[in-house]
C-alpha atoms as a PDB file:
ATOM      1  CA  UNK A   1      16.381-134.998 -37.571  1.00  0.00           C
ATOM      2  CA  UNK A   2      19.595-133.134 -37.139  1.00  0.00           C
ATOM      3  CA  UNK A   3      18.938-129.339 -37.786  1.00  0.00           C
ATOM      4  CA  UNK A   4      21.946-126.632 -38.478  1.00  0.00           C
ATOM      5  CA  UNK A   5      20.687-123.249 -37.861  1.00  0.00           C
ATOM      6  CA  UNK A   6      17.459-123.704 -37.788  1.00  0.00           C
ATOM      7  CA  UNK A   7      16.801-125.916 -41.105  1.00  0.00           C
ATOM      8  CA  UNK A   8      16.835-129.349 -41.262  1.00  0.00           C
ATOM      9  CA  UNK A   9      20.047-130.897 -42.573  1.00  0.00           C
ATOM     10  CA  UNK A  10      19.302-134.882 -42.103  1.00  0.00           C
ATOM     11  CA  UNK A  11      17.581-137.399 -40.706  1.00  0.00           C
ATOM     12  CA  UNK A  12      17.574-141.013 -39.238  1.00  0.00           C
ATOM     13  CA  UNK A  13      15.532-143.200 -37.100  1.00  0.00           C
ATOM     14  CA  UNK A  14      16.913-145.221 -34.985  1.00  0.00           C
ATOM     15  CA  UNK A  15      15.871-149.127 -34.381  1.00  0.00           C
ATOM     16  CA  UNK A  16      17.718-149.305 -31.286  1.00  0.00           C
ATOM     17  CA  UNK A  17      17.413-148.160 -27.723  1.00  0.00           C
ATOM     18  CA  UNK A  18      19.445-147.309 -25.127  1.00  0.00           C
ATOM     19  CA  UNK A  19      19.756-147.763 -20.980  1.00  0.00           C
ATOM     20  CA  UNK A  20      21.247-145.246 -19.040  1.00  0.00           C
ATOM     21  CA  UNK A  21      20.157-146.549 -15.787  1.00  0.00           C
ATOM     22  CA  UNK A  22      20.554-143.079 -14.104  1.00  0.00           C
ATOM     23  CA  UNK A  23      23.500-142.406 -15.342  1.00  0.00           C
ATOM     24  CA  UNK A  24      25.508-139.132 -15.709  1.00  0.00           C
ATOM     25  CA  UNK A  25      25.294-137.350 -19.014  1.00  0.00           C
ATOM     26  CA  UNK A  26      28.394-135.719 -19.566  1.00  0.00           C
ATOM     27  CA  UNK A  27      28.910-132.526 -22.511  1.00  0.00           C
ATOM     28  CA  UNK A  28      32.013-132.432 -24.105  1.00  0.00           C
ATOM     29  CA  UNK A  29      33.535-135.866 -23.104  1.00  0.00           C
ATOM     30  CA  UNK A  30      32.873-139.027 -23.370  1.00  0.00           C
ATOM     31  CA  UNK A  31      35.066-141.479 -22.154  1.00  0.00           C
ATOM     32  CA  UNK A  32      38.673-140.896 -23.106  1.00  0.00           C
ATOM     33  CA  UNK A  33      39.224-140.415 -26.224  1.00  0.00           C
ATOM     34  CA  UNK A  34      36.546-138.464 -27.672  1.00  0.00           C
ATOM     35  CA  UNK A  35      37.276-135.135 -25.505  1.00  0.00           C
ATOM     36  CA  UNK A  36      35.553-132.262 -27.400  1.00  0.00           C
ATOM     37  CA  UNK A  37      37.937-129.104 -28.533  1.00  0.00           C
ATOM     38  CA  UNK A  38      36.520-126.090 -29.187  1.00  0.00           C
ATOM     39  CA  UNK A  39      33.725-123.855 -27.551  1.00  0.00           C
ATOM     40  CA  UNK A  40      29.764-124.329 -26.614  1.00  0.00           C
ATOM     41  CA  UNK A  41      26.943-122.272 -25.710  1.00  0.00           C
ATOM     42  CA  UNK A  42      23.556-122.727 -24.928  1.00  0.00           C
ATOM     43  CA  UNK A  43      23.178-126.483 -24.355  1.00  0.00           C
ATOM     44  CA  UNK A  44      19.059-127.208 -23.759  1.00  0.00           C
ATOM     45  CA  UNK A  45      18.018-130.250 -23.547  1.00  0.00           C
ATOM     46  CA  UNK A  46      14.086-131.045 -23.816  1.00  0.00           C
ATOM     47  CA  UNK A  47      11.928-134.219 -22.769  1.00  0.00           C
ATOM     48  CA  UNK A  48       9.733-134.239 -26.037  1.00  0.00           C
ATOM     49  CA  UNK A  49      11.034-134.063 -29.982  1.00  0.00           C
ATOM     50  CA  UNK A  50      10.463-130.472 -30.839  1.00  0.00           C
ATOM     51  CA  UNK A  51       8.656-129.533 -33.920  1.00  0.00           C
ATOM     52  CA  UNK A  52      10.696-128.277 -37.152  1.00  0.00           C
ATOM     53  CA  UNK A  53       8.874-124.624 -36.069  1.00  0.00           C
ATOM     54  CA  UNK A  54       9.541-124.463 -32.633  1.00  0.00           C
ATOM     55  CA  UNK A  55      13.123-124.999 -33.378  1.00  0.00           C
ATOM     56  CA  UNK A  56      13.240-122.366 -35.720  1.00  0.00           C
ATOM     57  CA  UNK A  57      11.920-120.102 -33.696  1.00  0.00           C
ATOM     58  CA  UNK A  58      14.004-120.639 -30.820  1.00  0.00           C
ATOM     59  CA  UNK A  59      17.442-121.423 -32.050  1.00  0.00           C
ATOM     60  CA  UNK A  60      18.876-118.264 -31.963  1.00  0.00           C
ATOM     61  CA  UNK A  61      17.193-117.172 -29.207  1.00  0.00           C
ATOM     62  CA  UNK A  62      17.862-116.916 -25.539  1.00  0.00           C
ATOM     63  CA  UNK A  63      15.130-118.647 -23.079  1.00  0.00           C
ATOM     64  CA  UNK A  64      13.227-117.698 -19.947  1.00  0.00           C
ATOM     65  CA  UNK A  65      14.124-121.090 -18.896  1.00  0.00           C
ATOM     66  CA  UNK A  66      10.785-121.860 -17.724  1.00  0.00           C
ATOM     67  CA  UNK A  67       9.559-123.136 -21.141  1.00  0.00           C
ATOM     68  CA  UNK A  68       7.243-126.501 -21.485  1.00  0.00           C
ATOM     69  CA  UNK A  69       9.519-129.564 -21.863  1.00  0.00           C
ATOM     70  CA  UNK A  70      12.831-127.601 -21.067  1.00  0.00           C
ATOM     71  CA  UNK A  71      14.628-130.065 -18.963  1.00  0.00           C
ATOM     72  CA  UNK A  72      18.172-128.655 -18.740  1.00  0.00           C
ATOM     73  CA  UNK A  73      19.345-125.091 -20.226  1.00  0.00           C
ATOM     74  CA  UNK A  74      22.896-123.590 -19.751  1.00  0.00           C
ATOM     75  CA  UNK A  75      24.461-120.580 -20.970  1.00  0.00           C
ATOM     76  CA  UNK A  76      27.545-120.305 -19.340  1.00  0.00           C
ATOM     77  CA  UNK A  77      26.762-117.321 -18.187  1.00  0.00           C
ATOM     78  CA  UNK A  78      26.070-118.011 -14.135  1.00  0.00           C
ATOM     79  CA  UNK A  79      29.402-120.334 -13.996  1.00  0.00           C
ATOM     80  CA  UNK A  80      30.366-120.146  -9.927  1.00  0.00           C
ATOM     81  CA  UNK A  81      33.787-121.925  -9.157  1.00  0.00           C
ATOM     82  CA  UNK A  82      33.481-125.575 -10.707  1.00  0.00           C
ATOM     83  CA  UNK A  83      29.347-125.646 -10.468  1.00  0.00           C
ATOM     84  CA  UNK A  84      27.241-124.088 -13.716  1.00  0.00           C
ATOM     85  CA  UNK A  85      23.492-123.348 -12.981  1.00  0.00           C
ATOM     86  CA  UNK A  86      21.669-124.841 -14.566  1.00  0.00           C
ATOM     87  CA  UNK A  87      18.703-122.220 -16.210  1.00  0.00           C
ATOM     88  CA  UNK A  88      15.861-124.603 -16.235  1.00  0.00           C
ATOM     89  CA  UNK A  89      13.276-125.377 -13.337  1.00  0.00           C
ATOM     90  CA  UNK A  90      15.025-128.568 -13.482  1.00  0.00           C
ATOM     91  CA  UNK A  91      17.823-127.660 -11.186  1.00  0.00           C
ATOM     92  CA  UNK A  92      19.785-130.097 -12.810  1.00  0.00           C
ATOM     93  CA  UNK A  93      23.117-128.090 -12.404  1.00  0.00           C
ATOM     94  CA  UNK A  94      26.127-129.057 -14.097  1.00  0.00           C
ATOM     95  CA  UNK A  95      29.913-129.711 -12.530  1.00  0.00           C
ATOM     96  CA  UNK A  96      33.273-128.699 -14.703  1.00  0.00           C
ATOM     97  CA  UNK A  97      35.904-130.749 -14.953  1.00  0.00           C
ATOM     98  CA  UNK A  98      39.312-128.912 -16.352  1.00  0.00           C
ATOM     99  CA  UNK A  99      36.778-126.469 -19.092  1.00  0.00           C
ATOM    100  CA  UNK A 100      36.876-122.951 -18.502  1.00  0.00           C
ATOM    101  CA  UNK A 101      34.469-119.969 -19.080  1.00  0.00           C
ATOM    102  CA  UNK A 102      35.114-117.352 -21.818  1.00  0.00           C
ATOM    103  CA  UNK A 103      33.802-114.300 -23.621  1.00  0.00           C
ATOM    104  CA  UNK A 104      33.044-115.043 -27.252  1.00  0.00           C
ATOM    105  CA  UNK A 105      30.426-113.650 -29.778  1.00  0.00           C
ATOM    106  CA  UNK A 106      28.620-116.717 -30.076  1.00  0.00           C
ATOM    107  CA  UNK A 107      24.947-116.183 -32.001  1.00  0.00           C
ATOM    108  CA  UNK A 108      23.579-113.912 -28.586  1.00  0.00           C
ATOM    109  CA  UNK A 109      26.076-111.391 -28.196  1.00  0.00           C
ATOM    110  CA  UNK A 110      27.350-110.468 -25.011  1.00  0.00           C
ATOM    111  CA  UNK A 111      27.277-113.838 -23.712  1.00  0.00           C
ATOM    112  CA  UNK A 112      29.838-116.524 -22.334  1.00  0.00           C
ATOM    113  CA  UNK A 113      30.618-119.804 -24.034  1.00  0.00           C
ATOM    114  CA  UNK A 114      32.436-122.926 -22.628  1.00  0.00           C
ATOM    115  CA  UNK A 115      35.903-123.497 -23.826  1.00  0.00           C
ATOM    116  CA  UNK A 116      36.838-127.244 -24.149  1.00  0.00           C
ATOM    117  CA  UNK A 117      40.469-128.344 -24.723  1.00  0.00           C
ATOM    118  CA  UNK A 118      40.222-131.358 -26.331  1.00  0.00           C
ATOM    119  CA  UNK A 119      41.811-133.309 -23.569  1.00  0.00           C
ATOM    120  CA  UNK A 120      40.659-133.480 -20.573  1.00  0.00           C
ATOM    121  CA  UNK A 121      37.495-131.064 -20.184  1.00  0.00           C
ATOM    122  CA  UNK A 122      34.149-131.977 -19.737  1.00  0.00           C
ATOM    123  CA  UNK A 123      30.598-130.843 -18.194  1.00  0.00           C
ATOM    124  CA  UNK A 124      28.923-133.737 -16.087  1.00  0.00           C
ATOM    125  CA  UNK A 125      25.093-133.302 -14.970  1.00  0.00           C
ATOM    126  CA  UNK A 126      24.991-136.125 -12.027  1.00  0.00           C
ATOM    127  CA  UNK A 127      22.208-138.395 -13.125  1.00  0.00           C
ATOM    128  CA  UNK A 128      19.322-135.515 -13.182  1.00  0.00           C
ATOM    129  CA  UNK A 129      18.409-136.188 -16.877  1.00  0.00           C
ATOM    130  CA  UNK A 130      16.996-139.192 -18.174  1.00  0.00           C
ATOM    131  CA  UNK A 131      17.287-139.490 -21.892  1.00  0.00           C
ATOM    132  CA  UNK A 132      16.541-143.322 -22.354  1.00  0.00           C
ATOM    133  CA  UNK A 133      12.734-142.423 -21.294  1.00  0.00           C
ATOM    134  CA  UNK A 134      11.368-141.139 -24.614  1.00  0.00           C
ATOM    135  CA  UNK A 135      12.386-138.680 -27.231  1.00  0.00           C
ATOM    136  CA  UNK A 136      14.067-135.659 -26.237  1.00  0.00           C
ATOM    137  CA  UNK A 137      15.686-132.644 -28.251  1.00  0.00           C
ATOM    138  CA  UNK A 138      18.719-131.301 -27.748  1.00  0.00           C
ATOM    139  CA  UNK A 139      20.085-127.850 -28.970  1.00  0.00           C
ATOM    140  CA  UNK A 140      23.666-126.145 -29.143  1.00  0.00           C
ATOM    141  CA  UNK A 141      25.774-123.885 -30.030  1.00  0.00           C
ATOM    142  CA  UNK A 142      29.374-125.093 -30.859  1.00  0.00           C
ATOM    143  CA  UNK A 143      32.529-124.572 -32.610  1.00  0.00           C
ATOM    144  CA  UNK A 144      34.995-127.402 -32.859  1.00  0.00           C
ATOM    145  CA  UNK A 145      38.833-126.373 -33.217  1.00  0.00           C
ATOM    146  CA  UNK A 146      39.729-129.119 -36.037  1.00  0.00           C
ATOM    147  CA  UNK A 147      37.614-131.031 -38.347  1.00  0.00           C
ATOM    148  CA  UNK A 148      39.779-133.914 -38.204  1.00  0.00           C
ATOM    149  CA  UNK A 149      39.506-135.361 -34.754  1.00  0.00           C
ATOM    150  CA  UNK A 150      37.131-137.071 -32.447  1.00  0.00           C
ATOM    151  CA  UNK A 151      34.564-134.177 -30.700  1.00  0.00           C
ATOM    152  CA  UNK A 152      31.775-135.603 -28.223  1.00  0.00           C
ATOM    153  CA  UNK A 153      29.115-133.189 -28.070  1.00  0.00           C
ATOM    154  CA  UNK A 154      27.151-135.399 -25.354  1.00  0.00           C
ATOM    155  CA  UNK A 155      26.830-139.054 -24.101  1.00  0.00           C
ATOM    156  CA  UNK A 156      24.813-140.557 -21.325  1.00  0.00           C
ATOM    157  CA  UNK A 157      25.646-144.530 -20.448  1.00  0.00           C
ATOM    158  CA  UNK A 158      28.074-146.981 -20.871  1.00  0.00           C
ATOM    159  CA  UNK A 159      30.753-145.813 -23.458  1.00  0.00           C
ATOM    160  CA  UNK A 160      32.817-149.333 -23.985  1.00  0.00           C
ATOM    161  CA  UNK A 161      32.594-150.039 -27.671  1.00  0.00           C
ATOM    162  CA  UNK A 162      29.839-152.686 -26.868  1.00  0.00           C
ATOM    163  CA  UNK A 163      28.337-150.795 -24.471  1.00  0.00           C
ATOM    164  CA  UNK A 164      24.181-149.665 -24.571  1.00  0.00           C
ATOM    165  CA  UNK A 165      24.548-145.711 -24.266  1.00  0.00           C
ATOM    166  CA  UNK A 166      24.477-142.650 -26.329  1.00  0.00           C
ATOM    167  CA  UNK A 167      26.869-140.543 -27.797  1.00  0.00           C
ATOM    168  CA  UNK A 168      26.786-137.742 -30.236  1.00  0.00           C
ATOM    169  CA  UNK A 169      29.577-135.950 -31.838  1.00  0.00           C
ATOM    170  CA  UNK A 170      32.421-136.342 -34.769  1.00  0.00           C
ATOM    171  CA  UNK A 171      34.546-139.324 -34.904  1.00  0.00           C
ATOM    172  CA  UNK A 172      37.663-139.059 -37.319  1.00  0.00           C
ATOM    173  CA  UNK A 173      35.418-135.857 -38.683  1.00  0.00           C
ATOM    174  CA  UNK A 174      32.535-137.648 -39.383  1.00  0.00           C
ATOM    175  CA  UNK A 175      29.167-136.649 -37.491  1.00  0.00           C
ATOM    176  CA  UNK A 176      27.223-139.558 -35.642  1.00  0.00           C
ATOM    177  CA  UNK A 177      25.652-140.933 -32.943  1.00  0.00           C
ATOM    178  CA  UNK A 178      26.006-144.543 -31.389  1.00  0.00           C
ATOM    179  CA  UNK A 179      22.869-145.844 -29.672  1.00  0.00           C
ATOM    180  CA  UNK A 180      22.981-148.925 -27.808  1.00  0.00           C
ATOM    181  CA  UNK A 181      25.560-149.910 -29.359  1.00  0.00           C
ATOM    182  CA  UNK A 182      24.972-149.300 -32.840  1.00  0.00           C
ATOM    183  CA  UNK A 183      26.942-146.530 -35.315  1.00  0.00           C
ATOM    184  CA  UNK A 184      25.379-144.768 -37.179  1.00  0.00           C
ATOM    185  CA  UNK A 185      26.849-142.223 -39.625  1.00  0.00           C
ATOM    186  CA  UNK A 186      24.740-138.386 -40.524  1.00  0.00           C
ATOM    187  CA  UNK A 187      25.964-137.264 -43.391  1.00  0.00           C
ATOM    188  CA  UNK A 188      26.073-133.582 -42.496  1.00  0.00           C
ATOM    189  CA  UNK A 189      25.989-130.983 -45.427  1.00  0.00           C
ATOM    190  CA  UNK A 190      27.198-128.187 -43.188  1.00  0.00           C
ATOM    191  CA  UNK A 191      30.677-127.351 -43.124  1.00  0.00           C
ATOM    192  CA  UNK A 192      30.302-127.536 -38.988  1.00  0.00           C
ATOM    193  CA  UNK A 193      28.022-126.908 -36.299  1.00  0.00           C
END
């Protein structure tokens, strides 16, 4: 179920799976031509599907970071050099590529978001999350630049266009996901998340 703000917006199950083989997961980019532009903020990821209430609850809301099931959580506000902690007990910190800090008012104020130039930026978290295991949840804040081009939000695994990994984001303005292969097109009510 894809949830904007807190309500639910659409949903989809999924026949297929997915091997990432311990793969990176990267935020923002995946392979070359789906470089995210825009800016992000509190990317959590979790290792069990959270309930419509918990999300609710916690959307707009900054974390302890030692919540149950909280697997990765970065706010981009302990970025030092090219290395971003990562806010979890996880310690699954995350490297920058080209992206840059950047004060914004994203929904906590007073907080730093992630810039992304829709080129060459990305956030890569060597291999310390393993999505293919089960469900998961994953939560962020973001605000593309354009509407019209290709954004990744995440992917983890192979990206080839046969290839058995994930990826979710906008292609050609459209919001989906490809798992294992396999498109699959949200139709997202929102304007953009």
């Amino acid at each position: 179920t894809l949830y904007i703000e807190g309500q639910a917006d659409t949903s989809y199950t999924p026949s297929q799976t997915f091997n990432n083989s311990g793969t990176d997961l990267t935020i923002g980019g995946y392979g070359t031509e789906r470089n995210f532009a825009g800016e992000m903020d509190d990317v959590r990821f979790w290792n069990d599907a959270r309930t419509a209430q918990e999300i609710q609850d916690n959307y707009s809301q900054q974390l302890s970071g030692i919540e149950t099931g909280l697997v990765g959580y970065w706010d981009f506000n302990n970025v030092n050099g090219s290395m971003v902690e990562d806010r979890s007990t996880q310690n699954n910190d995350a490297y920058l590529g080209e992206a840059t800090a950047t004060s914004v008012q994203p929904p906590l104020s007073n907080r730093h978001s992630l810039s992304f130039d829709g080129t060459d930026d990305e956030l890569t978290i060597y291999s310390g999350i393993d999505l293919a295991t089960g469900s998961f949840t994953w939560e962020i804040w973001s605000q593309r630049d354009t509407q019209s081009t290709n954004n990744a939000l995440f992917g983890q695994g192979d990206n080839t266009a046969d290839g058995n990994g994930l990826y979710v984001g906008y292609v050609g303005g459209v919001f989906q996901f490809t798992l294992g292969g396999s498109l699959y097109d949200l139709e997202v009510t929102a304007s953009d998340m």
